[in-house]
N, C-alpha and C. Protein backbone atom coordinates (compact mmCIF):
# COMPACT_ATOMS: atom_id res chain seq x y z
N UNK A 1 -2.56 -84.25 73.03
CA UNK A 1 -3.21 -85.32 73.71
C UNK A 1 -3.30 -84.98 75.19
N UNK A 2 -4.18 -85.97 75.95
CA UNK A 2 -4.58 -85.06 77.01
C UNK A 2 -3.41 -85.85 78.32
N UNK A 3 -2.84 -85.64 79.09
CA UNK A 3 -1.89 -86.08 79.74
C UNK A 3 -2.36 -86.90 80.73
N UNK A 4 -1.65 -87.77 81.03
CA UNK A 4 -2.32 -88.53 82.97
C UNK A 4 -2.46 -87.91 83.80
N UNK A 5 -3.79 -87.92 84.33
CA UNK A 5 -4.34 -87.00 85.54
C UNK A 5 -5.48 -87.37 86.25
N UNK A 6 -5.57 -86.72 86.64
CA UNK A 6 -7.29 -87.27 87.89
C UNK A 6 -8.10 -86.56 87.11
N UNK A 7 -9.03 -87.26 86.37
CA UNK A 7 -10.58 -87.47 85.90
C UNK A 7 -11.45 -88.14 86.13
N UNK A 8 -12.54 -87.52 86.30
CA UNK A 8 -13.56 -88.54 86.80
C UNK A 8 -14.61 -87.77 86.25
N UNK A 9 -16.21 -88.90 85.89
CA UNK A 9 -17.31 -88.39 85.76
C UNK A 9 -17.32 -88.40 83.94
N UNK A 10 -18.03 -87.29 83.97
CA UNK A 10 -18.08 -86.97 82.10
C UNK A 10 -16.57 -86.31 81.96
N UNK A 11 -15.32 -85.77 82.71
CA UNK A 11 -14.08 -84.87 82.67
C UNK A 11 -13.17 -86.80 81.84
N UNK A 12 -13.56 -87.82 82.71
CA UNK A 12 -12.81 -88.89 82.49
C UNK A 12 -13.53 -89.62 80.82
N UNK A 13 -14.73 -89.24 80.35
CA UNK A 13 -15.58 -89.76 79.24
C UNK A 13 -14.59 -88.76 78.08
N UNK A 14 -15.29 -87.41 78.38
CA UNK A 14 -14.68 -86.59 77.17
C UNK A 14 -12.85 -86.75 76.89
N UNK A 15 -12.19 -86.83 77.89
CA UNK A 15 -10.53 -86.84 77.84
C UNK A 15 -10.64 -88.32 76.59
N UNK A 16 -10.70 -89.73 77.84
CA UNK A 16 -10.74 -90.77 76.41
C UNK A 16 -11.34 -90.59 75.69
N UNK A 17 -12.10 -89.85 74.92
CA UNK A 17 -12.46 -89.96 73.61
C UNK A 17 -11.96 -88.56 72.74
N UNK A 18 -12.16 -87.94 73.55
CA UNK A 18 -10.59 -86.69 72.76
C UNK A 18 -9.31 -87.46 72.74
N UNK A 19 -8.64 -88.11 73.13
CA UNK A 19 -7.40 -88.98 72.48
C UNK A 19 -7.62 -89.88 71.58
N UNK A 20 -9.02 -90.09 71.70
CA UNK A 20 -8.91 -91.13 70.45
C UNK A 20 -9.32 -90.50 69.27
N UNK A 21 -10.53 -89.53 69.28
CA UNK A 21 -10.20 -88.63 68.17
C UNK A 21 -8.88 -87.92 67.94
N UNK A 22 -7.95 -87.44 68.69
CA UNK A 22 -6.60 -87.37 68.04
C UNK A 22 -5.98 -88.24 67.48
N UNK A 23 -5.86 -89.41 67.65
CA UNK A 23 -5.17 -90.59 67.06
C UNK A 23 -6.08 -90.52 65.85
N UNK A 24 -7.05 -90.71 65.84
CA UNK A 24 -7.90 -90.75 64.70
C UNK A 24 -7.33 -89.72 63.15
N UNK A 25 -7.23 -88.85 63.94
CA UNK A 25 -7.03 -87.42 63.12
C UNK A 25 -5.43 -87.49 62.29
N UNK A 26 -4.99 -87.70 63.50
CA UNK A 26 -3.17 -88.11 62.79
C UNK A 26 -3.37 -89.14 61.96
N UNK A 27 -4.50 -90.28 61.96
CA UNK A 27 -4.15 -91.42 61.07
C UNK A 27 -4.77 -91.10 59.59
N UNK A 28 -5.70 -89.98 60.09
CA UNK A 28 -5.93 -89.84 58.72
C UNK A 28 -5.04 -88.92 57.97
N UNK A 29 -3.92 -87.80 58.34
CA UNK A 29 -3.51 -87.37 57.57
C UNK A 29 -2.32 -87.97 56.94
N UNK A 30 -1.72 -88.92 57.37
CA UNK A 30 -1.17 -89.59 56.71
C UNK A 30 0.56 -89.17 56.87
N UNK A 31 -0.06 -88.75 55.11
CA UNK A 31 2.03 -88.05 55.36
C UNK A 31 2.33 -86.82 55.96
N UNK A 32 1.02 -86.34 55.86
CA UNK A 32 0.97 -84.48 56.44
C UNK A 32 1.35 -84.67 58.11
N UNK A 33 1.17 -85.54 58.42
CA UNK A 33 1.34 -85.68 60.26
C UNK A 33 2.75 -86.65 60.64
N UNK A 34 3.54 -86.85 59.19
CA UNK A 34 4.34 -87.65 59.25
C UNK A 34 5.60 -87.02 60.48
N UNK A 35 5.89 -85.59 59.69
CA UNK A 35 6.98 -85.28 61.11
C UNK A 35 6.44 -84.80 62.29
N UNK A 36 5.55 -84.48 62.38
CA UNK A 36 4.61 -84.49 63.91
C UNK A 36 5.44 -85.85 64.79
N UNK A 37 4.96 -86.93 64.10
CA UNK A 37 5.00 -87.96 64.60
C UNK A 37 6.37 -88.21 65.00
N UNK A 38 7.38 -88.06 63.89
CA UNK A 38 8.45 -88.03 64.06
C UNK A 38 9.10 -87.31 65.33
N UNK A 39 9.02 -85.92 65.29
CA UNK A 39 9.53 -85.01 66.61
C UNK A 39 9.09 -85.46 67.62
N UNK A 40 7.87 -86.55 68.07
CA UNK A 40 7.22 -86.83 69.67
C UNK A 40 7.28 -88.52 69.58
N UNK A 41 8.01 -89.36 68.76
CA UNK A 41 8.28 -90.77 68.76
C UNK A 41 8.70 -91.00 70.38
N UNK A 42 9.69 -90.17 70.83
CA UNK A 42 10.56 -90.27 72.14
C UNK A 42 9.79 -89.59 73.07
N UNK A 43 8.62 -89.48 73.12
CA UNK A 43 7.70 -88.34 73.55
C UNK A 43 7.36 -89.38 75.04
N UNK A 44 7.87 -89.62 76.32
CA UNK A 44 7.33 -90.54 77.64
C UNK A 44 5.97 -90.01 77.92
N UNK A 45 5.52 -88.94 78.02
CA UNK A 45 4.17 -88.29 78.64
C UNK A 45 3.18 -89.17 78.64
N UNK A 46 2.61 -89.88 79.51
CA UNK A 46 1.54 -90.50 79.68
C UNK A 46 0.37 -90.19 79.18
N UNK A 47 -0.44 -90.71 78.46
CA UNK A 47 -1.57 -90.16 77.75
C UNK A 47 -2.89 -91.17 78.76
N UNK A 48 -3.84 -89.89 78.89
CA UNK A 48 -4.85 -90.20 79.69
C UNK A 48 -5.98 -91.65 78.58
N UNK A 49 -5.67 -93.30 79.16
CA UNK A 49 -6.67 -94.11 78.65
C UNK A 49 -8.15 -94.87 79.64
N UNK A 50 -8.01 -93.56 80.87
CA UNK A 50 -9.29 -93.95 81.45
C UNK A 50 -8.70 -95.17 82.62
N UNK A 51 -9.62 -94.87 83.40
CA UNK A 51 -9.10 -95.35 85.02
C UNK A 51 -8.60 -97.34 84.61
N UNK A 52 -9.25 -97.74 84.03
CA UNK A 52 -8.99 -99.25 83.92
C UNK A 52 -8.14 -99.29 82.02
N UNK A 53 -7.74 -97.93 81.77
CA UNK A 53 -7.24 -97.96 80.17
C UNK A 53 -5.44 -98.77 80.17
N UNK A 54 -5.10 -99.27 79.21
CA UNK A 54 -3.80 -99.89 79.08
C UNK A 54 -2.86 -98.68 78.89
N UNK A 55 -1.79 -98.57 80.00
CA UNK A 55 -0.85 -97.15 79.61
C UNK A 55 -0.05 -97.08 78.62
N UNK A 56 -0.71 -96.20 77.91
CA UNK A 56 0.15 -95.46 76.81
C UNK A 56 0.89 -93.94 77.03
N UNK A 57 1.77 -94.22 76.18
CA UNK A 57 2.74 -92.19 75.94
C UNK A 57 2.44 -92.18 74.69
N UNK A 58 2.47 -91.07 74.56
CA UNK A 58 2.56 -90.44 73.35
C UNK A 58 3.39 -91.02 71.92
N UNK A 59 4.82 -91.06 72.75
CA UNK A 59 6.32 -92.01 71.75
C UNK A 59 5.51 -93.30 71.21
N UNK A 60 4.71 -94.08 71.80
CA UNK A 60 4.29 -95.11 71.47
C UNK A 60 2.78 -95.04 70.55
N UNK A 61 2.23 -94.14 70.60
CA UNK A 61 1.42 -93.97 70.04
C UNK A 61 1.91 -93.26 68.57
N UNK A 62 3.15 -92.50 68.68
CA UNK A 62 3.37 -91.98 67.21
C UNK A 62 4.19 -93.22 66.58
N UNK A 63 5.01 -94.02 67.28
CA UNK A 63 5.80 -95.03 66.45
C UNK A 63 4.74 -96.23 66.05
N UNK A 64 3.27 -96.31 66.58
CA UNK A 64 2.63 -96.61 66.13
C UNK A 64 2.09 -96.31 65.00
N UNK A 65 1.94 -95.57 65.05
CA UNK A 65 1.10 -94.65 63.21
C UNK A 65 2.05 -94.78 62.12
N UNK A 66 3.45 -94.82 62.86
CA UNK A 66 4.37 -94.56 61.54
C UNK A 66 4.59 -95.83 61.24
N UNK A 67 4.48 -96.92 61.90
CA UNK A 67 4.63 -98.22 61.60
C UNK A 67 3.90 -98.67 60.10
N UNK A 68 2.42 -97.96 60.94
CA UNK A 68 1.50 -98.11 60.08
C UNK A 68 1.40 -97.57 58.47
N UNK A 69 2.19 -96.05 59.08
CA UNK A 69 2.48 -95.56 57.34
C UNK A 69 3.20 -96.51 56.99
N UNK A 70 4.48 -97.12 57.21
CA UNK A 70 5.37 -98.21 56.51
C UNK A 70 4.65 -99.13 56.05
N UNK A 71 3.57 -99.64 56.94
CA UNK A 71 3.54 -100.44 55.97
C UNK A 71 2.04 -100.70 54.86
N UNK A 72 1.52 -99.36 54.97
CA UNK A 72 0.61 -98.55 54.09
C UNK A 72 1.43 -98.35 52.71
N UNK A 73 2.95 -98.52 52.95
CA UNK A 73 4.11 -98.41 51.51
C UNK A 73 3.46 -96.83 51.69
N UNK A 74 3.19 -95.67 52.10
CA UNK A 74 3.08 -94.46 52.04
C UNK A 74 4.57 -93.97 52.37
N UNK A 75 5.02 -94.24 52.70
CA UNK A 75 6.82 -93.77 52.83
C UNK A 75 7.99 -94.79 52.10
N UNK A 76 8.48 -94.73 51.70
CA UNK A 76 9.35 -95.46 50.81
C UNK A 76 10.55 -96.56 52.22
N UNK A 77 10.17 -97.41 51.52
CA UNK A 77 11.00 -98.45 52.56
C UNK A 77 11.84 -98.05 53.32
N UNK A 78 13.27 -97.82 52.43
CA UNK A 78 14.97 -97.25 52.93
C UNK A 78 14.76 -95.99 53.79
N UNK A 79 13.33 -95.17 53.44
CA UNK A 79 12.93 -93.95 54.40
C UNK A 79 12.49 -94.47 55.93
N UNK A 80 11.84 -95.51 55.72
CA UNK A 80 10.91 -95.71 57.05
C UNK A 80 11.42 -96.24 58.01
N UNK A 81 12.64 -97.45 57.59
CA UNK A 81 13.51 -97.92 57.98
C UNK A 81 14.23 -96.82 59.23
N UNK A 82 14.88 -96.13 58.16
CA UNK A 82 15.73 -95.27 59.09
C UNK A 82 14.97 -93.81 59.78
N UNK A 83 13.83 -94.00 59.93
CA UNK A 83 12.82 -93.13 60.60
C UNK A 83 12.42 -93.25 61.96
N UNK A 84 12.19 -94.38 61.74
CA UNK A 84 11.37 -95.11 63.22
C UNK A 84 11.86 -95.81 64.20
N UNK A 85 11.39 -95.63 64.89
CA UNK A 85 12.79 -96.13 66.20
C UNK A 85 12.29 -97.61 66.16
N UNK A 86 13.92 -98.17 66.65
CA UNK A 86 13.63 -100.06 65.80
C UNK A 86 12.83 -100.49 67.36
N UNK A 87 13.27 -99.79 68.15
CA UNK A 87 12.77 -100.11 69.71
C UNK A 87 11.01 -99.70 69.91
N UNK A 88 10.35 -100.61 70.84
CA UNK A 88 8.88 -100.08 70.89
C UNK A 88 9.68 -99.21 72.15
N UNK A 89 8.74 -98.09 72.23
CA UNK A 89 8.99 -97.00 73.35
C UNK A 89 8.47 -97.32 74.71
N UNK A 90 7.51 -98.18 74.33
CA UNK A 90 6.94 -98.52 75.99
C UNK A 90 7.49 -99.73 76.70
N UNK A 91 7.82 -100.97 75.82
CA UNK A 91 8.17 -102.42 75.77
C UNK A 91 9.23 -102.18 75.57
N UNK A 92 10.45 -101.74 74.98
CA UNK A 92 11.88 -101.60 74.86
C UNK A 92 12.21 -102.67 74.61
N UNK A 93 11.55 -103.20 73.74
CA UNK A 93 12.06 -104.10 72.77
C UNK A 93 11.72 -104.14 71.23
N UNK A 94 12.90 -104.80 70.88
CA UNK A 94 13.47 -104.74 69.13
C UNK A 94 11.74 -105.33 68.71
N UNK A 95 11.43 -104.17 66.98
CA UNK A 95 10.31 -104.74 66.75
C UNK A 95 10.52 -106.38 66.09
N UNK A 96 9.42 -106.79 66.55
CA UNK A 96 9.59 -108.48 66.19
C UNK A 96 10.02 -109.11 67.24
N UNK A 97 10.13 -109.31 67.95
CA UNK A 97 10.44 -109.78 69.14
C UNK A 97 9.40 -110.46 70.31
């Protein structure tokens, strides 16, 4: 993913939409991108969402997807449970909250 930085012009067009085709890409593989996701959950790096974009990292964007596998039932409950960090990475707070 492309990191926080100074873009501007078509450099600031192509970056947000190359992150969102990455997100895209991880969501479609599903379980194949499962430990990807896993190894960069804790991942802080700021991901570039465009001069007025809501800040995201990376950690938050993968404990996102895996949420999503959970509850796609693509990972078995007692697995997902103890997979995913119970904390959001950006909000640091307990999910449900």
């Amino acid at each position: 993913m492309l990191r926080e930085t100074s873009y501007g012009g078509a450099d600031s067009t192509f970056a947000i939409r190359g992150n969102e085709l990455i997100i895209e890409e991880l969501k479609s593989r599903r379980e194949a991108a499962r430990e990807y996701l896993l190894e960069h959950a804790d991942d802080r790096q700021i991901i570039y969402t465009g001069p007025c974009g809501q800040p995201m990292d990376i950690g938050s964007v993968c404990v996102m997807l895996l949420r999503e596998l959970r509850e796609s039932q693509r990972i078995p409950s007692q697995q997902a449970v103890t997979d995913i960090p119970a904390q959001d990475p950006v909000t640091q707070q307990n999910e449900g909250e």
